[in-house]
N, C-alpha and C. Protein backbone atom coordinates (compact mmCIF):
# COMPACT_ATOMS: atom_id res chain seq x y z
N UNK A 1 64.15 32.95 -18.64
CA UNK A 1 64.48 31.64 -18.13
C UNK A 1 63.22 30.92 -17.63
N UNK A 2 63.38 29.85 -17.97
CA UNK A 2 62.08 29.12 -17.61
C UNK A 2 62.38 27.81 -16.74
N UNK A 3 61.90 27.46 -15.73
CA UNK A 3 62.15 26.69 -14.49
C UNK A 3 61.23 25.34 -14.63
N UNK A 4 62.29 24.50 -15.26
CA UNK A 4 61.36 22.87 -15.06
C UNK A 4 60.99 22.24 -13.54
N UNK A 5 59.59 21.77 -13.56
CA UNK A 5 59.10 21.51 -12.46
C UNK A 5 59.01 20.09 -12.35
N UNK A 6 60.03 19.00 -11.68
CA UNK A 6 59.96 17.46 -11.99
C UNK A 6 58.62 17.07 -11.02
N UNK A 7 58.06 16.03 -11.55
CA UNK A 7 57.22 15.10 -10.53
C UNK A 7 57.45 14.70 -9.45
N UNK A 8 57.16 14.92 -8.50
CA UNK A 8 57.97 13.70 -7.33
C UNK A 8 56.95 12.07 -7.66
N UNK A 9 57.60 11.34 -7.46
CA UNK A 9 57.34 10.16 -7.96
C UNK A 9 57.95 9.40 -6.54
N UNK A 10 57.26 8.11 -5.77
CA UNK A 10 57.99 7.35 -5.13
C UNK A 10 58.92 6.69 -5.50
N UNK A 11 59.83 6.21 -4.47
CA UNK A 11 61.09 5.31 -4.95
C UNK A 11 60.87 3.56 -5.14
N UNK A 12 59.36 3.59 -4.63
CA UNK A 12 59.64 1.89 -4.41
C UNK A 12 58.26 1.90 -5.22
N UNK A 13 57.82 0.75 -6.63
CA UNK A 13 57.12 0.86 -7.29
C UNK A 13 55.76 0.08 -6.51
N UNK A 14 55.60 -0.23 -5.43
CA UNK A 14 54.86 -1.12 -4.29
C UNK A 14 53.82 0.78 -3.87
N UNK A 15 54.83 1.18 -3.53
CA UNK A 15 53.64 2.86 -3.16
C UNK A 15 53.34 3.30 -4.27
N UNK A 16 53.80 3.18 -5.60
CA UNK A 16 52.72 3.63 -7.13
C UNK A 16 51.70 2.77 -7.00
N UNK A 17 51.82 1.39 -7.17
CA UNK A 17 50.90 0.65 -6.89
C UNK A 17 49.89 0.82 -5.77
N UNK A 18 50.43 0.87 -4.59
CA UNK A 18 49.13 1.02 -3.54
C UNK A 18 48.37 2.74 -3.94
N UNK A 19 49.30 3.76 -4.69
CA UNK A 19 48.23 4.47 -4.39
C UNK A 19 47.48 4.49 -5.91
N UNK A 20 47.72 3.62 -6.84
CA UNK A 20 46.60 3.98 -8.05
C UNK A 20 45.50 3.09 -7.43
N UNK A 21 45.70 1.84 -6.46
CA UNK A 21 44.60 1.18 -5.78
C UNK A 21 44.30 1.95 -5.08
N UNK A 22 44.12 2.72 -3.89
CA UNK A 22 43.61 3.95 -3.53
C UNK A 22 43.05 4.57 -4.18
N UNK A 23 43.20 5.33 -5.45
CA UNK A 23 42.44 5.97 -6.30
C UNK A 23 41.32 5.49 -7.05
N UNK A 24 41.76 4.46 -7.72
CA UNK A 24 40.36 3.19 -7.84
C UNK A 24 39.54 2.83 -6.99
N UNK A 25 39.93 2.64 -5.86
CA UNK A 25 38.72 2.53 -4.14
C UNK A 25 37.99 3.67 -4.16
N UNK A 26 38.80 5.06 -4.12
CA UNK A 26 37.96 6.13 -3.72
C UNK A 26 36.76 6.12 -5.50
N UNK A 27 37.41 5.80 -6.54
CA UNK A 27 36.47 5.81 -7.62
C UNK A 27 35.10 5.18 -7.43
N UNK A 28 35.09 3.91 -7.13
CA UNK A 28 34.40 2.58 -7.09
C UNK A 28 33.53 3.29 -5.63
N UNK A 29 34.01 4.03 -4.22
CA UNK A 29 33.07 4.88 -3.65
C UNK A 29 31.98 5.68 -4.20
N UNK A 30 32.70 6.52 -4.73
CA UNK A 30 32.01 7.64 -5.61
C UNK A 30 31.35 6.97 -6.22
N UNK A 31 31.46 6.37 -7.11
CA UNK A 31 30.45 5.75 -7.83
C UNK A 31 29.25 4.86 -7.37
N UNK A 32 29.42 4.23 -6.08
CA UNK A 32 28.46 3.76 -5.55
C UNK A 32 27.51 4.72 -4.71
N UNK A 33 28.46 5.58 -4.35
CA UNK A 33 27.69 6.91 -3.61
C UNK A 33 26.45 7.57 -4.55
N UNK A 34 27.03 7.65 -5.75
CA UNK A 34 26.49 8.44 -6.81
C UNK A 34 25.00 7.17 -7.23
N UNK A 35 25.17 6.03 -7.37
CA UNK A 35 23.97 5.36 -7.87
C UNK A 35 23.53 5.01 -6.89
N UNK A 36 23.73 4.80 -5.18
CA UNK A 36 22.58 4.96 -4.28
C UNK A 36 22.01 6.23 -4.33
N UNK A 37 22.54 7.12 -4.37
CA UNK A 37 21.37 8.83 -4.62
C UNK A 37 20.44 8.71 -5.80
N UNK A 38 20.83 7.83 -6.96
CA UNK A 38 19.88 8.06 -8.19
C UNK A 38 18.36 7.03 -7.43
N UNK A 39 18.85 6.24 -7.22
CA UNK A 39 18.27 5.46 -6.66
C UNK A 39 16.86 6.23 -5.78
N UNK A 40 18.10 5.99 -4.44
CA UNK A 40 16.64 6.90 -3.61
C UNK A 40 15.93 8.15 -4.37
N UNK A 41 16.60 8.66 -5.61
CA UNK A 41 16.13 9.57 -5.67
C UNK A 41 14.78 9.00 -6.73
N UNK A 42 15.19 8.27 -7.19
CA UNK A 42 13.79 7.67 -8.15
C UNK A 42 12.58 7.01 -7.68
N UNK A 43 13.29 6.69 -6.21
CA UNK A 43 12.13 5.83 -5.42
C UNK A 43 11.00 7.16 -4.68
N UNK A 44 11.41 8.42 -4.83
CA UNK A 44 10.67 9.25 -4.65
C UNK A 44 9.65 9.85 -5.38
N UNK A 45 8.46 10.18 -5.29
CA UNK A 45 7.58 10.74 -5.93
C UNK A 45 8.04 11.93 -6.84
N UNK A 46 7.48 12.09 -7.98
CA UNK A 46 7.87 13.00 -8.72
C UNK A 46 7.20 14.75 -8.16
N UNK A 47 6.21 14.02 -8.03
CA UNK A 47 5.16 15.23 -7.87
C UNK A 47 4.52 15.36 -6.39
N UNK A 48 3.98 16.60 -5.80
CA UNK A 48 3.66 16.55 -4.14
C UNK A 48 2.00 16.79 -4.45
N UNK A 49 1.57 15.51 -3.74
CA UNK A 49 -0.05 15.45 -3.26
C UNK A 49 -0.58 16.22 -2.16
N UNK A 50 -1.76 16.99 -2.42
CA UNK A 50 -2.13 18.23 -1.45
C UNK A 50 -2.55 17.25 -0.06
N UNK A 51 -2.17 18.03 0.64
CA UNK A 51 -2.64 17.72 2.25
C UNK A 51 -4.01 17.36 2.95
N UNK A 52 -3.98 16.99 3.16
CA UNK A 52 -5.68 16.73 3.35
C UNK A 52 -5.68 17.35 4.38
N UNK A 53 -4.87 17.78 5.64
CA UNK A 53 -5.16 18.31 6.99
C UNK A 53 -4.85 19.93 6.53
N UNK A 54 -5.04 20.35 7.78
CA UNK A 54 -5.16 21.93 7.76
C UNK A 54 -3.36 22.76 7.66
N UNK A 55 -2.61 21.83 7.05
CA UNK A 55 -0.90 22.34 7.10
C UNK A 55 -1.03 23.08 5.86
N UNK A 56 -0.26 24.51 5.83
CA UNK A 56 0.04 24.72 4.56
C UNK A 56 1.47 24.29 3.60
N UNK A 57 0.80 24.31 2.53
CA UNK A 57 1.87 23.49 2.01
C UNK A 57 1.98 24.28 0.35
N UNK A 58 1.46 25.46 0.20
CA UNK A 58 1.06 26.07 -0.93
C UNK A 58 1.11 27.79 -0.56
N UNK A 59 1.37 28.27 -1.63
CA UNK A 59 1.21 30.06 -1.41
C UNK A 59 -0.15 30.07 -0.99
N UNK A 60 -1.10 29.67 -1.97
CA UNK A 60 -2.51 30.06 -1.24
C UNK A 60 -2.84 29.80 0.01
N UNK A 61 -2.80 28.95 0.14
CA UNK A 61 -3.09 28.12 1.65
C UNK A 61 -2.25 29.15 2.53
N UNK A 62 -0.85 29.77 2.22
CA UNK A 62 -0.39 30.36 3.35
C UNK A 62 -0.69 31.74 3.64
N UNK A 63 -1.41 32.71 1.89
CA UNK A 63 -2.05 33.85 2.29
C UNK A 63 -3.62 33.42 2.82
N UNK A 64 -4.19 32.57 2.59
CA UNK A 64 -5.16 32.31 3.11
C UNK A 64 -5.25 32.22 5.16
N UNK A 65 -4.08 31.53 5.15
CA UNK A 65 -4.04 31.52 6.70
C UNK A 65 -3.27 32.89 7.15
N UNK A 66 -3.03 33.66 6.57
CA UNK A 66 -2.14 34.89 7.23
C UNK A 66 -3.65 35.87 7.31
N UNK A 67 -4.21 35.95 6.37
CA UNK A 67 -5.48 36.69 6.42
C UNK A 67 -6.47 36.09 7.65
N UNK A 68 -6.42 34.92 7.78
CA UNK A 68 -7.20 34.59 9.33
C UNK A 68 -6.77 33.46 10.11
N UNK A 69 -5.27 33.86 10.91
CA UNK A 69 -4.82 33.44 11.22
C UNK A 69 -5.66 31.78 12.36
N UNK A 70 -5.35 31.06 12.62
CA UNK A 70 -5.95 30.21 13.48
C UNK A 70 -5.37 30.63 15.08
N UNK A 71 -6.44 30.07 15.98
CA UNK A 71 -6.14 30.67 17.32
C UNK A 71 -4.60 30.47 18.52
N UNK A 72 -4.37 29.91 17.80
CA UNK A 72 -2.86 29.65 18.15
C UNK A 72 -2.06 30.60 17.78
N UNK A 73 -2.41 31.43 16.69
CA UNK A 73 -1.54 32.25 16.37
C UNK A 73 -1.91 33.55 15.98
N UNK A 74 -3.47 33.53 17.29
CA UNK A 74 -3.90 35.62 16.93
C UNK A 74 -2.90 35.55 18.58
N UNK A 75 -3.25 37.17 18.79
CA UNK A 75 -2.33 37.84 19.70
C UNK A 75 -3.21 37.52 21.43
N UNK A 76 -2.39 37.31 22.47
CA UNK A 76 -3.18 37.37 23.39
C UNK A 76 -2.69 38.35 24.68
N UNK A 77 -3.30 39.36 24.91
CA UNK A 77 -2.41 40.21 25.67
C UNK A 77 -3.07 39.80 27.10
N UNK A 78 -2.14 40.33 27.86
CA UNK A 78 -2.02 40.29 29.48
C UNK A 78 -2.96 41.08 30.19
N UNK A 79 -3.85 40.18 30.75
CA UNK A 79 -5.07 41.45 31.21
C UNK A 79 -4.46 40.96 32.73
N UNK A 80 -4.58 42.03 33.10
CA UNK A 80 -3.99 42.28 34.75
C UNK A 80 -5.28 42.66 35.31
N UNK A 81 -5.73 41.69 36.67
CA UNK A 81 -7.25 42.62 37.34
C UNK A 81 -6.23 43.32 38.38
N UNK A 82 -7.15 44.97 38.38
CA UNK A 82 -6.13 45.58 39.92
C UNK A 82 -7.29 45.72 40.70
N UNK A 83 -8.59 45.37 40.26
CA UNK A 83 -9.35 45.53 41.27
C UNK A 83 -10.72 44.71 41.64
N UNK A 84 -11.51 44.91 41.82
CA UNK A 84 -12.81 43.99 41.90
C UNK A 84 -13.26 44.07 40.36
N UNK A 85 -13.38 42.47 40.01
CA UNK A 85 -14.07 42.30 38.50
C UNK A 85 -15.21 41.08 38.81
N UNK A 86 -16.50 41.67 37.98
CA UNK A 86 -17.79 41.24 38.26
C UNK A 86 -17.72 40.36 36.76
N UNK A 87 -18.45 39.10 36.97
CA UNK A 87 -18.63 38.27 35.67
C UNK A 87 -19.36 38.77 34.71
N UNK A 88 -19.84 40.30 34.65
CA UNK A 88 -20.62 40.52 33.78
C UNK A 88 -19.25 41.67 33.18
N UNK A 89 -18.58 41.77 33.92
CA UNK A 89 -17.38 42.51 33.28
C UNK A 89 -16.41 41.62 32.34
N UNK A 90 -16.22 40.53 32.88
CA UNK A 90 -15.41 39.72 32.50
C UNK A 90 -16.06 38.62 31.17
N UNK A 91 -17.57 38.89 31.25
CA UNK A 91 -18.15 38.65 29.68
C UNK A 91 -18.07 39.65 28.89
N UNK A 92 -18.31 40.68 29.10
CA UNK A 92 -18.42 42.02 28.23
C UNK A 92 -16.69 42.19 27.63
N UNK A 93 -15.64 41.88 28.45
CA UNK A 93 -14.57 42.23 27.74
C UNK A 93 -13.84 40.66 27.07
N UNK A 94 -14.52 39.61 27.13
CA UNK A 94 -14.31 38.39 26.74
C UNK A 94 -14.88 38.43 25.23
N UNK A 95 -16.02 39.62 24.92
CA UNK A 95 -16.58 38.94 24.14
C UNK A 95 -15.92 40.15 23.10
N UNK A 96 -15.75 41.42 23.60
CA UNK A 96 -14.80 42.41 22.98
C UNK A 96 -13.49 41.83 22.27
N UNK A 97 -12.95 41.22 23.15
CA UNK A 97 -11.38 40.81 22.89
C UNK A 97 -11.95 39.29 21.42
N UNK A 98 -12.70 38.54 21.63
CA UNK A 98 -13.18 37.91 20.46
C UNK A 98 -13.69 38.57 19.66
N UNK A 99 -14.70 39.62 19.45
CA UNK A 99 -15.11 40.30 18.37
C UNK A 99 -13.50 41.02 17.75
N UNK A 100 -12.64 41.27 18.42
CA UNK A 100 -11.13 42.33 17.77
C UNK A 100 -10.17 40.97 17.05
N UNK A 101 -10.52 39.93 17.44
CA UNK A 101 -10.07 38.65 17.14
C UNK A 101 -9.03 38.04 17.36
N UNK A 102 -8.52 38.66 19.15
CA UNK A 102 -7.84 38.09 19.82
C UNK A 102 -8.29 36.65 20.45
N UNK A 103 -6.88 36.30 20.20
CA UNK A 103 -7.00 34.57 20.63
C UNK A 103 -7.51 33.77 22.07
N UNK A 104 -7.14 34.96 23.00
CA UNK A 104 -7.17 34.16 24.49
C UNK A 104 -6.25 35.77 25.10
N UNK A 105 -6.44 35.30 26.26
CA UNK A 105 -5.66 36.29 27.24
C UNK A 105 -4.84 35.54 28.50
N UNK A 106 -3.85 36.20 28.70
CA UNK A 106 -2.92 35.33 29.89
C UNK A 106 -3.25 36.52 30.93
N UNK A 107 -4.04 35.87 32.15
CA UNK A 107 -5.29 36.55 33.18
C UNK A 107 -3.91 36.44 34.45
N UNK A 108 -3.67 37.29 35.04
CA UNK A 108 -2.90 37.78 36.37
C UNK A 108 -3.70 38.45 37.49
């Protein structure tokens, strides 16, 4: 046995009408939606021009900066004084912590 499935259809031919105009509105959207995107999208450059500043914007450029990182982003550890420190101490391990190619130190 096989089970016919009727349409529901409105009773008053005023709601067929308003909703095939509904469906034509949402068309005439879409479609304007769709040719403002071609649009902006053509007003965009095809191709990307290299950076002139120091951003990476490329694989190389980003193994290049991982291999020597800039000072913002070497490591800076926490030097704690617990006791009397002489400026000839505090050059000698200033210049250590730059030769290992730490960035800076946060001094307590």
């Amino acid at each position: 046995m096989s089970t016919v499935k009727k349409a529901i259809l409105p009773d008053n031919p005023d709601q067929i009408l308003n909703s095939i105009i509904q469906f034509n509105s949402m068309k005439v959207d879409i479609n304007l939606l769709l040719v403002s995107a071609l649009v902006l999208l053509s007003a965009c450059k095809s191709g990307l021009e290299p950076i002139a500043d120091d951003r990476i914007n490329d694989y190389h450029s980003l193994i290049r900066k991982f291999k020597d990182p800039g000072i913002d982003y070497r490591p800076a550890p926490l030097w704690v004084w617990n006791n009397e420190v002489s400026r000839e101490d505090i050059d000698f391990s200033l210049a250590e912590l730059k030769k290992q190619g730490i960035g800076g130190c946060k001094l307590e």
